[in-house]
Protein backbone atom coordinates (compact mmCIF):
# COMPACT_ATOMS: atom_id res chain seq x y z
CA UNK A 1 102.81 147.84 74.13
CA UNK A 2 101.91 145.59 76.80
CA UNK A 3 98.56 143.97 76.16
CA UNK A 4 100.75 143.30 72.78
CA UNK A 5 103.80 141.73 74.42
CA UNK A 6 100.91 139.56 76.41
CA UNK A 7 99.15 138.50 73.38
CA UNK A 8 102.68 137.42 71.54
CA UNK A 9 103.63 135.66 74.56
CA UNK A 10 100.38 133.88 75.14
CA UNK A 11 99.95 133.22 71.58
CA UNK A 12 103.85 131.24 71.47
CA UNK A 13 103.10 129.52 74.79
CA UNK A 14 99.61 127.71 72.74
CA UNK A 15 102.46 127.20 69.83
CA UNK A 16 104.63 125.52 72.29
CA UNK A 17 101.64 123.80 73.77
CA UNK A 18 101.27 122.37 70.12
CA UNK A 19 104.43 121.51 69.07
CA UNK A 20 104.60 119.77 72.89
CA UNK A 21 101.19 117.70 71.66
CA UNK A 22 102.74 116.55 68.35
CA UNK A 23 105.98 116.19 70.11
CA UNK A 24 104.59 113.60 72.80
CA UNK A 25 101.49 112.47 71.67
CA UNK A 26 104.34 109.81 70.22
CA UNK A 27 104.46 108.51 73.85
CA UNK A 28 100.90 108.11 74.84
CA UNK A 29 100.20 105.90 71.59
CA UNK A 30 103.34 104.54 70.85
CA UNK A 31 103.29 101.32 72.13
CA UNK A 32 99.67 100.53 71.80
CA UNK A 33 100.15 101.38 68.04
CA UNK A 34 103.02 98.90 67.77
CA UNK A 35 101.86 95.96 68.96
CA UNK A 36 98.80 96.86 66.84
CA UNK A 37 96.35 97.19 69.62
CA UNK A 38 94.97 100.01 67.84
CA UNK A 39 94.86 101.96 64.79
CA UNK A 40 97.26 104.71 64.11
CA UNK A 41 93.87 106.90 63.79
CA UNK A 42 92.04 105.70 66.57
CA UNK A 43 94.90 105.70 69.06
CA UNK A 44 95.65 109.36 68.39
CA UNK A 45 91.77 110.52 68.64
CA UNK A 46 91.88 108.53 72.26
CA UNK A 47 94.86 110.63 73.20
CA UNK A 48 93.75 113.91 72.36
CA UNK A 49 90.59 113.26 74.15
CA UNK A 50 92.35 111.85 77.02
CA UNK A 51 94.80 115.10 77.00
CA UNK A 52 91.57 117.42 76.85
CA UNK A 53 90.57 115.79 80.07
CA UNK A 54 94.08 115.34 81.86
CA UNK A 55 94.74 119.13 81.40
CA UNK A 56 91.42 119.65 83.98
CA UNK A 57 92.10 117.06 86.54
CA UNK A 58 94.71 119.35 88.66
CA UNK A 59 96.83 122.60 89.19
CA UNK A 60 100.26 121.54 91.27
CA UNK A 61 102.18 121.18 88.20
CA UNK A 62 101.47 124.64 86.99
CA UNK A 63 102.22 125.87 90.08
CA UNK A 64 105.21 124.57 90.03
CA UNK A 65 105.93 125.84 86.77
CA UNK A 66 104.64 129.60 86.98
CA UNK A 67 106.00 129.91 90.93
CA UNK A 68 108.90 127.56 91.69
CA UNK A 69 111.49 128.11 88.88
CA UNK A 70 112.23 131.27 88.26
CA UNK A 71 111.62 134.88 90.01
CA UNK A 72 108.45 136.22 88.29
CA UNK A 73 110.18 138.97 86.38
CA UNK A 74 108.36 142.46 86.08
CA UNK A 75 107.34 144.32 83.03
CA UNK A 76 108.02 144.59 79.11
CA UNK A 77 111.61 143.02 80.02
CA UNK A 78 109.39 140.36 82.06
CA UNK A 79 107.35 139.53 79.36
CA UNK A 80 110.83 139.52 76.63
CA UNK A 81 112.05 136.87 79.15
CA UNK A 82 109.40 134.32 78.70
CA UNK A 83 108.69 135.19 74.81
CA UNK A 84 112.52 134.06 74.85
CA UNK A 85 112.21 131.23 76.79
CA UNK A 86 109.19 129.77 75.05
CA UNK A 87 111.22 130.38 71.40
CA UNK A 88 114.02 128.10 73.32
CA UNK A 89 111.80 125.25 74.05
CA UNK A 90 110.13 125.78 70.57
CA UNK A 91 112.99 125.25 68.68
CA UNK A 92 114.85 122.38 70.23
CA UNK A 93 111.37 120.87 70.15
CA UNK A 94 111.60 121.78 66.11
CA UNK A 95 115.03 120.33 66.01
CA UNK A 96 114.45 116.52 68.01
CA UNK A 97 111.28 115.84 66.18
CA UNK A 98 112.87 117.04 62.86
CA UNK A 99 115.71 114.21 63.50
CA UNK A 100 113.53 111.90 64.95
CA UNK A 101 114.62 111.91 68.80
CA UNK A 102 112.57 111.87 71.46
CA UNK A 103 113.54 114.49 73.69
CA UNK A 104 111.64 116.13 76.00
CA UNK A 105 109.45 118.81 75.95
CA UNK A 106 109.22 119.99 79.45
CA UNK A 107 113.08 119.94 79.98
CA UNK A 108 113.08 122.55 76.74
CA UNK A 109 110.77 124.58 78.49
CA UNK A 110 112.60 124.53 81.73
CA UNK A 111 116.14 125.18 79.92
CA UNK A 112 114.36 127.71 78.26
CA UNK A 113 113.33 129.45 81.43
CA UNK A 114 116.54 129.10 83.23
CA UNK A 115 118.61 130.47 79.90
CA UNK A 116 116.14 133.49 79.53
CA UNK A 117 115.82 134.42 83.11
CA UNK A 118 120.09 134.45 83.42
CA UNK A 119 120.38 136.33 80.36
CA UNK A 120 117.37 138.96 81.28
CA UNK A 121 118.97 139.36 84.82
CA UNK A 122 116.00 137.46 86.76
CA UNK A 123 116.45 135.22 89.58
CA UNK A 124 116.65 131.26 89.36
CA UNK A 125 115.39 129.61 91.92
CA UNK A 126 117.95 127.20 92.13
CA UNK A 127 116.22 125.04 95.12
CA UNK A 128 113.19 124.91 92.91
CA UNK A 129 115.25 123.81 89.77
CA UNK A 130 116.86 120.97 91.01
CA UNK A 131 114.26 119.70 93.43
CA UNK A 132 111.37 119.63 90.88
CA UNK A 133 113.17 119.47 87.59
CA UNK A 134 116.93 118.01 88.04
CA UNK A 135 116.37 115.52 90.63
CA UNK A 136 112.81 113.96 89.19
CA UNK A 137 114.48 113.82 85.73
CA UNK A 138 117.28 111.38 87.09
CA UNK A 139 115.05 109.72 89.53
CA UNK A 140 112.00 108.91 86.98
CA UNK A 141 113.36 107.29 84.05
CA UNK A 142 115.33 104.77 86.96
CA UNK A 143 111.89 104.43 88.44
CA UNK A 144 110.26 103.85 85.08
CA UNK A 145 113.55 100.98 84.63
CA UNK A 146 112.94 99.39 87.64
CA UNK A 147 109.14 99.75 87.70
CA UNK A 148 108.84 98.73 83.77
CA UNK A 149 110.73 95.70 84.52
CA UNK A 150 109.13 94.45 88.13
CA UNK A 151 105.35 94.74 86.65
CA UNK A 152 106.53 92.71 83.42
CA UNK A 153 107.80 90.43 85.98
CA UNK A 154 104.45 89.89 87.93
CA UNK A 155 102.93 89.69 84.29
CA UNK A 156 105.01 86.95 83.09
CA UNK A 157 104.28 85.03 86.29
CA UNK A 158 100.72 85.97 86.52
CA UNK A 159 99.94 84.80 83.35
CA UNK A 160 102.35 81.79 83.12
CA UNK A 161 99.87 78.80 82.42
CA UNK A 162 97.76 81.22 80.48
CA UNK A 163 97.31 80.50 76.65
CA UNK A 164 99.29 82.61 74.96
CA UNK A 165 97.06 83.81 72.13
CA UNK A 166 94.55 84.63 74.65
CA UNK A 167 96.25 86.59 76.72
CA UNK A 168 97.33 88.44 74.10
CA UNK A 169 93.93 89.45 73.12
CA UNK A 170 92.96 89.83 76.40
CA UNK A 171 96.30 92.52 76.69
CA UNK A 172 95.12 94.29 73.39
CA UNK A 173 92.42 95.27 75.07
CA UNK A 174 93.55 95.92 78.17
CA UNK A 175 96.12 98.40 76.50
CA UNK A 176 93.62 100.51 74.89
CA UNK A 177 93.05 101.20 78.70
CA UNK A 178 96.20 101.86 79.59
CA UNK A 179 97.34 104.10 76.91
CA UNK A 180 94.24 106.22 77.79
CA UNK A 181 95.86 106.40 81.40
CA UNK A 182 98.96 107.57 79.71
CA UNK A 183 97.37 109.90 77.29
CA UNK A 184 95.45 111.36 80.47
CA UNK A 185 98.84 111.51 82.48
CA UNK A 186 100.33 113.33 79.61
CA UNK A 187 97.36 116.10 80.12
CA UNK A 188 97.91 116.21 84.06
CA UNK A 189 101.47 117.15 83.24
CA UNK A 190 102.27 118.87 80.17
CA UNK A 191 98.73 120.83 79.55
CA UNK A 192 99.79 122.23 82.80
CA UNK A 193 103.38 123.25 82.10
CA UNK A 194 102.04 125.55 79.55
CA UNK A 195 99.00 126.96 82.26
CA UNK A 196 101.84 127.73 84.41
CA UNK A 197 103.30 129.65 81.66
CA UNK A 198 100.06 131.48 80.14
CA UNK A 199 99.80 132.44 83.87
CA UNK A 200 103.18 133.65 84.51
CA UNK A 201 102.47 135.82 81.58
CA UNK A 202 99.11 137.64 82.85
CA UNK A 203 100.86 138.40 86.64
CA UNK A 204 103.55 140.34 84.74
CA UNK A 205 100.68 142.07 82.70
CA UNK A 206 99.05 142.60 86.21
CA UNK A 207 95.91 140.74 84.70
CA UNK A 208 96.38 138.19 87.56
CA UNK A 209 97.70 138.23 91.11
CA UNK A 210 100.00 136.25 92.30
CA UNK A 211 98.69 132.97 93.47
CA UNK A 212 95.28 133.43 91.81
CA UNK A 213 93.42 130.41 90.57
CA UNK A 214 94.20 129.28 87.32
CA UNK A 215 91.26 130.79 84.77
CA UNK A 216 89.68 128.43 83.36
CA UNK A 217 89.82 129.81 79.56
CA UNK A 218 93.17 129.82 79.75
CA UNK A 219 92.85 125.55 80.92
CA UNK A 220 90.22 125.41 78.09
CA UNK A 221 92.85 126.93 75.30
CA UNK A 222 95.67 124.94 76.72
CA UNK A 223 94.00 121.64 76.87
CA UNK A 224 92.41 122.42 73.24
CA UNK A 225 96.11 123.59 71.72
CA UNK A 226 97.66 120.31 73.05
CA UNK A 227 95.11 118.14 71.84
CA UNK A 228 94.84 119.30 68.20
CA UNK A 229 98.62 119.07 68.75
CA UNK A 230 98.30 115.35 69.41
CA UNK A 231 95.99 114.85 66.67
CA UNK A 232 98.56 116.18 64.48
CA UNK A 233 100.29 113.57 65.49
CA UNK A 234 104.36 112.74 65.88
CA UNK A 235 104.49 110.07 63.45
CA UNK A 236 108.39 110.27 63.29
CA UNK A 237 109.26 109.93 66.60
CA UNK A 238 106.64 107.27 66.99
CA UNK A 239 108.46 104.84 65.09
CA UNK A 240 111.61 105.89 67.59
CA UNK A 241 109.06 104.72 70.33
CA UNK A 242 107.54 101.48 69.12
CA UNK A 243 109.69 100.09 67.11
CA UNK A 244 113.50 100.75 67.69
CA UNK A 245 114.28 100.51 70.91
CA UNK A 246 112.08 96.83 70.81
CA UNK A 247 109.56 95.17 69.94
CA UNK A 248 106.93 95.37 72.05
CA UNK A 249 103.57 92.38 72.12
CA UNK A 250 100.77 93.42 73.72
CA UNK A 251 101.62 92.54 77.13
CA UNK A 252 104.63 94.47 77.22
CA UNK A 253 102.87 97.70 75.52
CA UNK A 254 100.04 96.75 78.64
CA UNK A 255 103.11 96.62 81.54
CA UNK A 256 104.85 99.97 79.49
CA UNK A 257 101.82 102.25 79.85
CA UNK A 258 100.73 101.32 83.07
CA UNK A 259 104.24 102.32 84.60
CA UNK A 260 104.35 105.38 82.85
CA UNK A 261 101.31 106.56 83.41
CA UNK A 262 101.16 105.68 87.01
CA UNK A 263 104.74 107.55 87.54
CA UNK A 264 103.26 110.46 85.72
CA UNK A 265 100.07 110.58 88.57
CA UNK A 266 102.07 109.90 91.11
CA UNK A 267 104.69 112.89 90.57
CA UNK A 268 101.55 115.49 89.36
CA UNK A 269 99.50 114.41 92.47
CA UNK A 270 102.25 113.70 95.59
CA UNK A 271 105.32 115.81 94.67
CA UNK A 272 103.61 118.47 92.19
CA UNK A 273 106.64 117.70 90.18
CA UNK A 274 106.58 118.36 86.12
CA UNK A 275 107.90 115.26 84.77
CA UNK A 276 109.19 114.21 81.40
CA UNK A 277 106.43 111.92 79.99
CA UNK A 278 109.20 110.95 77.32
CA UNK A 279 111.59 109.77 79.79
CA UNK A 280 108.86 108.14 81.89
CA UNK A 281 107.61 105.67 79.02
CA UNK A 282 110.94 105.29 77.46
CA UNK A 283 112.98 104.18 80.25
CA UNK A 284 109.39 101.55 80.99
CA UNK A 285 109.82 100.19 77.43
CA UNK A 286 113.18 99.42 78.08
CA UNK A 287 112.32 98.08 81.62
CA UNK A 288 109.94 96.20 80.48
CA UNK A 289 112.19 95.19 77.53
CA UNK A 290 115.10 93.63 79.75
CA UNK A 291 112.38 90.86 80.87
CA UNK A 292 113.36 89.09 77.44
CA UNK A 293 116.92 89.20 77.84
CA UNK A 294 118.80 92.22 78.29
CA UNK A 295 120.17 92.18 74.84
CA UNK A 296 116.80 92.28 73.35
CA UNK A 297 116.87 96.18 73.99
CA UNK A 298 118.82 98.12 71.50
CA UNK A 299 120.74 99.91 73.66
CA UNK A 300 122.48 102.22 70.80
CA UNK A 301 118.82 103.87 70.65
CA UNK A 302 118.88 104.35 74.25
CA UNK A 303 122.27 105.57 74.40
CA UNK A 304 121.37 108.68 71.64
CA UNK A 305 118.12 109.01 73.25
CA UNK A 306 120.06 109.76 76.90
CA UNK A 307 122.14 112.09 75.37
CA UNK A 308 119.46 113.73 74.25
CA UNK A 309 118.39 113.82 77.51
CA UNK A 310 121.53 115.70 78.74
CA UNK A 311 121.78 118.03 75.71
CA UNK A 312 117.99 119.03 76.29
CA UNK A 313 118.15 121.65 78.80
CA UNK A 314 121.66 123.28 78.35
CA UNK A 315 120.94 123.57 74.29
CA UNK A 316 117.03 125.21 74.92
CA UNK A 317 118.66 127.50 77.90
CA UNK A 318 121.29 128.77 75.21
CA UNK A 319 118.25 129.04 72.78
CA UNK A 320 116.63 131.23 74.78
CA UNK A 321 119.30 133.40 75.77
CA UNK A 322 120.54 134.24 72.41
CA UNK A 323 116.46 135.18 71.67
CA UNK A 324 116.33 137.40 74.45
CA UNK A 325 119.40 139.29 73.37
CA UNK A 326 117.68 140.17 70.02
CA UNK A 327 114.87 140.86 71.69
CA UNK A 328 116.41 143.37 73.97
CA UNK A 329 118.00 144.84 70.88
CA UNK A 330 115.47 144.99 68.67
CA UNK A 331 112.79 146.02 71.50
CA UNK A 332 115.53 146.99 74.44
């Protein structure tokens, strides 16, 4: 029974780890697709390379993931709860990129955990919630605003008695660099959500201890799962990204990614906090967006894509709860 409750639960955390690539490889290339920097193609081989190699350049996030959320939970009902939790975060992942909205992964996963851990009778950390998931998901997409908009800023003023169809194929090139940061970013945090996951799993199987280093197949199979995910590639909510919330020229997709991504090194590196990459570079488009005028942002997108935002976590956490009551009745 339990090496086959492992294997399930492994096997739907490398599904989430999939849908998560398709899901967000949208926000690593978005931009730099949009302003035509690069090919649709090209942009989404960079990522998934850039993912493979993000997923090995740390381990706080996972830790955060597999120790600071919830109570590890014990046994078969152990491994129910984060089968459950993982179907959560599956499906409202299914759902957003079905309708197009850019929601975000991580907070599935995290409302998933929270909504399968109440309804299997497991501790929530609370602390653990709110300082490394509630509090970094208001406080990042205002950084990403404010950031977005101040390095546009120095941009614009940089560049001022620049020619302007220079610079802008100076900035197409410059952004294939930056949305390789991103794309890398992206790995730091959301190969590592899943680690923390794969590795939550094998302590409840007693395959692991505790506080064990992460092993590395199981950093090879999530790295490889989100990058084939990426490859896949989000073209829906892409078009979400790019294109209707503004229009983005080079320079702007340059100023996006380098906010994002540098918010998404800072939080893996300093605070060991798992981050929404989807909030990150949305709120910088828009940041960098309000430079124009603060009309040329379509707020309505913004507005749905907030909500979203909200709705994430609550709708996953009742996700998972209802799968871990049929579960524990079909299995209980």
């Amino acid at each position: 029974m339990d090496t086959f409750a492992l294997v399930v639960t492994i096997g739907v955390a490398l599904g989430f780890t999939y849908t998560n690539g398709f899901h967000d490889s949208a926000n690593a290339i978005a931009t730099s697709v949009s302003t035509r920097a690069l090919t649709p193609r090209a942009a989404l081989a960079m990522a998934a390379v850039m993912n493979l190699a993000g997923a090995f350049l740390g381990s706080g996030v996972a830790k955060t993931v597999s120790e600071g959320l919830i109570e590890t939970p014990h046994g078969d009902r152990g491994m129910w709860i984060l089968f459950a939790a993982l179907v959560g975060a599956i499906v409202w992942n299914l759902i957003t990129w079905y309708f197009g909205l850019p929601s975000s992964s991580s907070h599935a996963l995290f409302g998933g955990m929270v909504g399968a851990a109440l309804a299997g009778g497991t501790e929530v950390l609370w602390n653990g919630v709110v300082d490394k998931v509630v509090i970094p998901m208001f406080v990042s997409p205002l950084v990403g605003l404010a950031a977005g908009y101040l390095v546009m800023c120095a941009i614009l003023w940089m560049f001022r008695r620049a020619n302007p169809h220079k610079a802008k194929r100076g900035f197409r090139i410059a952004q294939t660099v930056s949305a390789a940061g991103m794309a890398l970013g992206h790995g730091l945090q959301d190969a590592q959500k899943t680690m923390g996951i794969v590795v939550m799993a094998l302590v409840i199987a007693d395959v692991e201890k505790a506080g064990d280093p992460i092993p590395v197949w199981v950093k090879i199979v999530c790295a490889v799962m989100l990058s084939l995910g990426t490859y896949a590639g989000g073209w829906r909510i892409m078009r979400t990204l790019g294109r209707k919330i503004i229009e983005l020229d080079p320079p702007q997709g340059f100023a996006a990614e380098t906010t994002g991504a540098s918010i998404m090194f800072g939080s893996a590196f300093l605070f060991h906090a798992p981050i929404s990459t989807t909030h990150v570079i949305t709120s910088a488009i828009m940041g960098v967006g309000a430079t124009k005028r603060v009309n040329a942002v379509r707020w309505g997108v913004a507005k749905n894509i907030i909500l979203g935002w909200f709705i994430t976590m609550p709708a996953a956490a009742l996700v998972a709860a209802v799968s871990f009551w049929i579960v524990d009745l079909a299995f209980g």
